[in-house]
N, C-alpha and C. Protein backbone atom coordinates (compact mmCIF):
# COMPACT_ATOMS: atom_id res chain seq x y z
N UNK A 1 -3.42 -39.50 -47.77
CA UNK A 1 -4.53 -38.92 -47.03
C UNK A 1 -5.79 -39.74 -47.31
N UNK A 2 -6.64 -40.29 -46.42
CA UNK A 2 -7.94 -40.60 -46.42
C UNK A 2 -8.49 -40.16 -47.38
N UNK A 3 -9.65 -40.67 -48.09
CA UNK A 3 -10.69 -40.04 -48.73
C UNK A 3 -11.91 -40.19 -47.97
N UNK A 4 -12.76 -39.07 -47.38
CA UNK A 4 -13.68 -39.48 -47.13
C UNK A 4 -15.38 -39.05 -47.80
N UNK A 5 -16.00 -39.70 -47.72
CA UNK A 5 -17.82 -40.16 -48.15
C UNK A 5 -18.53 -38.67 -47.28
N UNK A 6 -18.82 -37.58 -47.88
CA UNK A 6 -19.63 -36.94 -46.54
C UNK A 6 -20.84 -36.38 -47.10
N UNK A 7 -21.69 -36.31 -46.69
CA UNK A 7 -22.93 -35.94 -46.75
C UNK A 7 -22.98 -34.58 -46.36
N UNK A 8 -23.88 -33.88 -47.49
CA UNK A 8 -24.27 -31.79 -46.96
C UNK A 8 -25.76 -32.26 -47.24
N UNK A 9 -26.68 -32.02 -46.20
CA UNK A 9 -28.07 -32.09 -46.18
C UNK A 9 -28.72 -30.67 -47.08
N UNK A 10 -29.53 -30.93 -48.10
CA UNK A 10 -29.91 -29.86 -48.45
C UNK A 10 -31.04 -29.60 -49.02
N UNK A 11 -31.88 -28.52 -49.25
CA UNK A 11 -33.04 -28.45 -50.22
C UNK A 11 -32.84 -28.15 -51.58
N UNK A 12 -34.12 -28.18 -52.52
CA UNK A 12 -34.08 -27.64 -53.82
C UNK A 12 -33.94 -26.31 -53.77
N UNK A 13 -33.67 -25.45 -53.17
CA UNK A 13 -33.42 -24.36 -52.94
C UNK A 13 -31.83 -24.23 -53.23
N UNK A 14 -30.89 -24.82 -53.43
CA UNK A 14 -29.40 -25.01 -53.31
C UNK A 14 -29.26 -24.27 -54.25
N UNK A 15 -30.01 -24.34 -55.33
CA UNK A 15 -29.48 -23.48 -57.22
C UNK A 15 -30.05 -22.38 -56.89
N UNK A 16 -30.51 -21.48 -55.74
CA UNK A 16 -31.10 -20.23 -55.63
C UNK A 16 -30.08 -19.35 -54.74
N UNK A 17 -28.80 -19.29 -55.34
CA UNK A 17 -27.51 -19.23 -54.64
C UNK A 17 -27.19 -17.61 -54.18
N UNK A 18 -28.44 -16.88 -54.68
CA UNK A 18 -28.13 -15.55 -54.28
C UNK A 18 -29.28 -15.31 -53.05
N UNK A 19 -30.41 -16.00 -52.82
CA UNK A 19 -31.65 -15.64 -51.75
C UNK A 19 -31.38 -16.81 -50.71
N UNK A 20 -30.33 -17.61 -50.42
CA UNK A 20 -29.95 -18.41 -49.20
C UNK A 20 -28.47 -18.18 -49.16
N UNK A 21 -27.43 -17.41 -48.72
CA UNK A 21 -26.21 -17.45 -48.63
C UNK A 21 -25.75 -18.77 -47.95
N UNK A 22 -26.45 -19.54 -46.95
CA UNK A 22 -25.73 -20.73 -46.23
C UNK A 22 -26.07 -21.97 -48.04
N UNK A 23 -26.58 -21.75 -48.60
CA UNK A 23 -26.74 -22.42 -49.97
C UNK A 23 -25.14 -22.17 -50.88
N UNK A 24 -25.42 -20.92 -50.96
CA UNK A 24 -23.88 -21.06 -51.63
C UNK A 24 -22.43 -21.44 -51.13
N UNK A 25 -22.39 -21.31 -49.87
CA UNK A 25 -21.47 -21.63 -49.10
C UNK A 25 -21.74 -23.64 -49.35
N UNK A 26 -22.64 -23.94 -49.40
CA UNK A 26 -22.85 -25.47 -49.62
C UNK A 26 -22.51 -25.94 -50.74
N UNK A 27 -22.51 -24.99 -51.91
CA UNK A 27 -21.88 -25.43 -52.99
C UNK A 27 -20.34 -25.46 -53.46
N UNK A 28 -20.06 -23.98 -52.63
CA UNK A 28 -18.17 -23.96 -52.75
C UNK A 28 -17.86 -25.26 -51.86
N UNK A 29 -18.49 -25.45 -50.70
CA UNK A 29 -17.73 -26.38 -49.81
C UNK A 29 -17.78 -27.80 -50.55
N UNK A 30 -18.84 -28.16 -51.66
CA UNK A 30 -19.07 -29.72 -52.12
C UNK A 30 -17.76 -29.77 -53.19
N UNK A 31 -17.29 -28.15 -53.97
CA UNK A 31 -16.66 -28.17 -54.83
C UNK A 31 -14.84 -28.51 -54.04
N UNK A 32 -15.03 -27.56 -53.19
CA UNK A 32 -13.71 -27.68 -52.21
C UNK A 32 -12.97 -29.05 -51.85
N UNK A 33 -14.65 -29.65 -51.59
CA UNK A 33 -14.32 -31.32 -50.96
C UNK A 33 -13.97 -31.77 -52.14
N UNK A 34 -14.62 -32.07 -53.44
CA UNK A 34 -14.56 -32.94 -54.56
C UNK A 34 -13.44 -32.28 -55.25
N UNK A 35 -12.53 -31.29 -55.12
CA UNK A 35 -11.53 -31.08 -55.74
C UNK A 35 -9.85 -31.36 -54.96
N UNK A 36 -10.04 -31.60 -53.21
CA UNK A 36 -9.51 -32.15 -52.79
C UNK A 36 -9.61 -34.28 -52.59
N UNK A 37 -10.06 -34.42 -53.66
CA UNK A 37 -10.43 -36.28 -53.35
C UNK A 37 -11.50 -36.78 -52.93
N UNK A 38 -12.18 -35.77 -51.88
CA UNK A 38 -13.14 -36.25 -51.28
C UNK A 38 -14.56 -36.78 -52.06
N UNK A 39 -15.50 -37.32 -51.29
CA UNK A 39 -16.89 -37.76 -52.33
C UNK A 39 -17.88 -37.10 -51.46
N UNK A 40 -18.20 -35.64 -52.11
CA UNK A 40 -19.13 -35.02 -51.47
C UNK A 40 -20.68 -35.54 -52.26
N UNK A 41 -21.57 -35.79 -51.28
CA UNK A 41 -22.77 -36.04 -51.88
C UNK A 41 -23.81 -35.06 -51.03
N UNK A 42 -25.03 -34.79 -52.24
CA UNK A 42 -26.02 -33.66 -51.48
C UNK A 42 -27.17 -34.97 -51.23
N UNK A 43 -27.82 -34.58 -49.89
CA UNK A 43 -28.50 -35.58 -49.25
C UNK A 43 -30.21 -34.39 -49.23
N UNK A 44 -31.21 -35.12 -49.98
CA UNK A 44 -31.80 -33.86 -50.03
C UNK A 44 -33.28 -35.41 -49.39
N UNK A 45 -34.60 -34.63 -49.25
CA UNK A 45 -35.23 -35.06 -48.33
C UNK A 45 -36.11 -36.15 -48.71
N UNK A 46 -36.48 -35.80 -50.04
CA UNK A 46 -37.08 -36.97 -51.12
C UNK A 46 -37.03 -36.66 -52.69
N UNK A 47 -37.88 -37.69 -53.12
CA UNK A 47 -37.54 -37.71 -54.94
C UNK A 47 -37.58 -36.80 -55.70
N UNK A 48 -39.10 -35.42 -55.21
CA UNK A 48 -39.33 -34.86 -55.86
C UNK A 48 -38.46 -33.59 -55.72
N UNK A 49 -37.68 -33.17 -54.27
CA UNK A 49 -36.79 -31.97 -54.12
C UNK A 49 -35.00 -32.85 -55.56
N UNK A 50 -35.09 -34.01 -55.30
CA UNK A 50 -33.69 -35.17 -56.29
C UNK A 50 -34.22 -34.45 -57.29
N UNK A 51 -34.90 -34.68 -57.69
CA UNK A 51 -35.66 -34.19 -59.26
C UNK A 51 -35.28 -32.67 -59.57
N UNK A 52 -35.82 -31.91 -58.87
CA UNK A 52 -36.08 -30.25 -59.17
C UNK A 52 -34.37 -30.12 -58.97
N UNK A 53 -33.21 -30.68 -57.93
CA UNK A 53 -32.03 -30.53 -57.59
C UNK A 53 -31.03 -30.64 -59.45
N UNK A 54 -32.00 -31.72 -59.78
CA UNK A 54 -30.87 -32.41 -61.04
C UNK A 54 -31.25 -31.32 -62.47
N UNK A 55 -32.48 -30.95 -62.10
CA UNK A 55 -32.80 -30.02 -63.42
C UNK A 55 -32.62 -28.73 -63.10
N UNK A 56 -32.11 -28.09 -62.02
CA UNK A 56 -32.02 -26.66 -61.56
C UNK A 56 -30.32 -26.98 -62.16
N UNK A 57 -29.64 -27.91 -61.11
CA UNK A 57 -27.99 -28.27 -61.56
C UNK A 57 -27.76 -28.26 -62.86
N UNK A 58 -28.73 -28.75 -63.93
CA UNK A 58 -27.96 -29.39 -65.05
C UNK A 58 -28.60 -27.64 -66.53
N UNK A 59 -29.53 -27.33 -65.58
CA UNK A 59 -29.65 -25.56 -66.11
C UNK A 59 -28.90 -24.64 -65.84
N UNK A 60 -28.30 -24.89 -64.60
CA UNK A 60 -27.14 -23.36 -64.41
C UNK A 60 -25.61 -24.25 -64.65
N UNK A 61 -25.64 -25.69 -64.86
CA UNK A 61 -24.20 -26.19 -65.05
C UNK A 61 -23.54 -26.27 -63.73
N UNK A 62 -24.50 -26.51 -62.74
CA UNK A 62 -23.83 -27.06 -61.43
C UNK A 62 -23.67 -28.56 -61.27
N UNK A 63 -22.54 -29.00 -60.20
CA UNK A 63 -22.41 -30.22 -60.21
C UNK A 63 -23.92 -31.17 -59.07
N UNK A 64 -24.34 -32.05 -60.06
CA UNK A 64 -25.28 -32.81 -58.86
C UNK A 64 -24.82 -33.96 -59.11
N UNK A 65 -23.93 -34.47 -59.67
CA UNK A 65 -23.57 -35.69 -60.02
C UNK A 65 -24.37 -37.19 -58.70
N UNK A 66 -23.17 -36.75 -57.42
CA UNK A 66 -24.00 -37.53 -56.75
C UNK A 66 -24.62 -36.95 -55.08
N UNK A 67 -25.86 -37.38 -55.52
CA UNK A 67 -27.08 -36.43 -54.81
C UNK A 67 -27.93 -38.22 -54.58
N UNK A 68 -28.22 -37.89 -53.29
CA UNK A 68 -29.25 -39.32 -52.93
C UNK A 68 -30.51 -38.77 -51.93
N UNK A 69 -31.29 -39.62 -51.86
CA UNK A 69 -32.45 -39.08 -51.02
C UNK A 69 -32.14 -39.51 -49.51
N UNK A 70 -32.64 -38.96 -48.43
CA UNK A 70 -32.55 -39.36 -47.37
C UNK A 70 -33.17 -40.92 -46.99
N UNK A 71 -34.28 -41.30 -47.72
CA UNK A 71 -34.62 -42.58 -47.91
C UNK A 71 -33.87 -43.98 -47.91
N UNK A 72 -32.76 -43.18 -48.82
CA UNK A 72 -31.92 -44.48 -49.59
C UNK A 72 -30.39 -44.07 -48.62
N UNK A 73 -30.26 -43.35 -48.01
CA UNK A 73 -29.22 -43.48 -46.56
C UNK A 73 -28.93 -44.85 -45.92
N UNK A 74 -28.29 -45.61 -45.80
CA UNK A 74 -27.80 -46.91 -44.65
C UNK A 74 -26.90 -46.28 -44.04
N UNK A 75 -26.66 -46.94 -42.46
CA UNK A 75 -25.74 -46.38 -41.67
C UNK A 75 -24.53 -46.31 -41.99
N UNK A 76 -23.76 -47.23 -42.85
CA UNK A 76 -22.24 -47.03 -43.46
C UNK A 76 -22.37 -46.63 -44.56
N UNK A 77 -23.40 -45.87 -44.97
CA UNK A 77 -22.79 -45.06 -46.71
C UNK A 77 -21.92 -43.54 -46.73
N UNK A 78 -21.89 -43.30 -45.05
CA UNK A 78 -21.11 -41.79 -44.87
C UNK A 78 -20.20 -42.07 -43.91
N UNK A 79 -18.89 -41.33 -43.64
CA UNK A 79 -17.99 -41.18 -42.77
C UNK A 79 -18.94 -39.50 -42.22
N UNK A 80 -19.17 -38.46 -42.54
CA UNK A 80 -19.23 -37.19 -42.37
C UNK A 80 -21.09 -37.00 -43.09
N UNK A 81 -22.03 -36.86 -41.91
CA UNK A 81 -23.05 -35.82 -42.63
C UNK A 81 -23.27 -34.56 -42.09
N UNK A 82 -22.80 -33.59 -42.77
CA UNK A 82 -23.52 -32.25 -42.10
C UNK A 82 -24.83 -32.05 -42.68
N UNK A 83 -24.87 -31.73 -41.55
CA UNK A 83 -26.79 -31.66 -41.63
C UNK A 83 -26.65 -29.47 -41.55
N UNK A 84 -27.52 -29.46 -43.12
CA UNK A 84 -27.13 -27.89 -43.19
C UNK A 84 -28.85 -27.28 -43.00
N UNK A 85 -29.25 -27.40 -44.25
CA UNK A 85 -30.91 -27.16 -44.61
C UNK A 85 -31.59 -28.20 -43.63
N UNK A 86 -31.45 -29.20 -43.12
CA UNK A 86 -32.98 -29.90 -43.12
C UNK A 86 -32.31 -30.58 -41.86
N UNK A 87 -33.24 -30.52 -41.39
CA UNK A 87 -33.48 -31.97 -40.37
C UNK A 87 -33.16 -33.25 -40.91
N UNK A 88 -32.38 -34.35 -40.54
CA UNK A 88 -32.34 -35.62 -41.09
C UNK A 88 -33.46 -36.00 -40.27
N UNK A 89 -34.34 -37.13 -41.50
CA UNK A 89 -35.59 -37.60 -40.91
C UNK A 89 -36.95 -37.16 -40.69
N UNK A 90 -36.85 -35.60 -41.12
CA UNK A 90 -38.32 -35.37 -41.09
C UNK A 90 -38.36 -34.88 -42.66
């Protein structure tokens, strides 16, 4: 089976898993992907939401392993982005 690269667009809001339900559903689905092979990455909007993402994750023991900014995106770094929270680009 393929492995594929996919992108879940999201805010620092992701570790607030009980006041956004489409948030928690973003986290079973990154776990779902990364436990079937896949390389789920959270695509969040800039440095400072990367930041608040890695210290909210690494306080409740969620995975942020790999999390990139929308900045640092090139057109072949994804097979799959769902765009969940945010607009890509603004």
């Amino acid at each position: 089976m393929k492995k594929y690269k996919i992108g879940i667009t999201v805010d620092d809001t992701i570790t607030d898993l009980f006041s956004q339900g489409i948030m928690q559903n973003c986290i079973y689905l990154y776990l779902l992907l990364e436990k079937y092979g896949h390389f789920p990455f959270w695509i969040l909007s800039n440095n400072e939401e990367l930041s608040n993402l890695k210290k909210e994750c690494t306080e409740k023991n969620l995975t942020y392993n790999n999390a990139m900014c929308y900045n640092d995106l090139k057109e072949d770094n994804f097979d799959i982005i769902l765009v969940v929270r945010q607009v890509i680009g603004e």
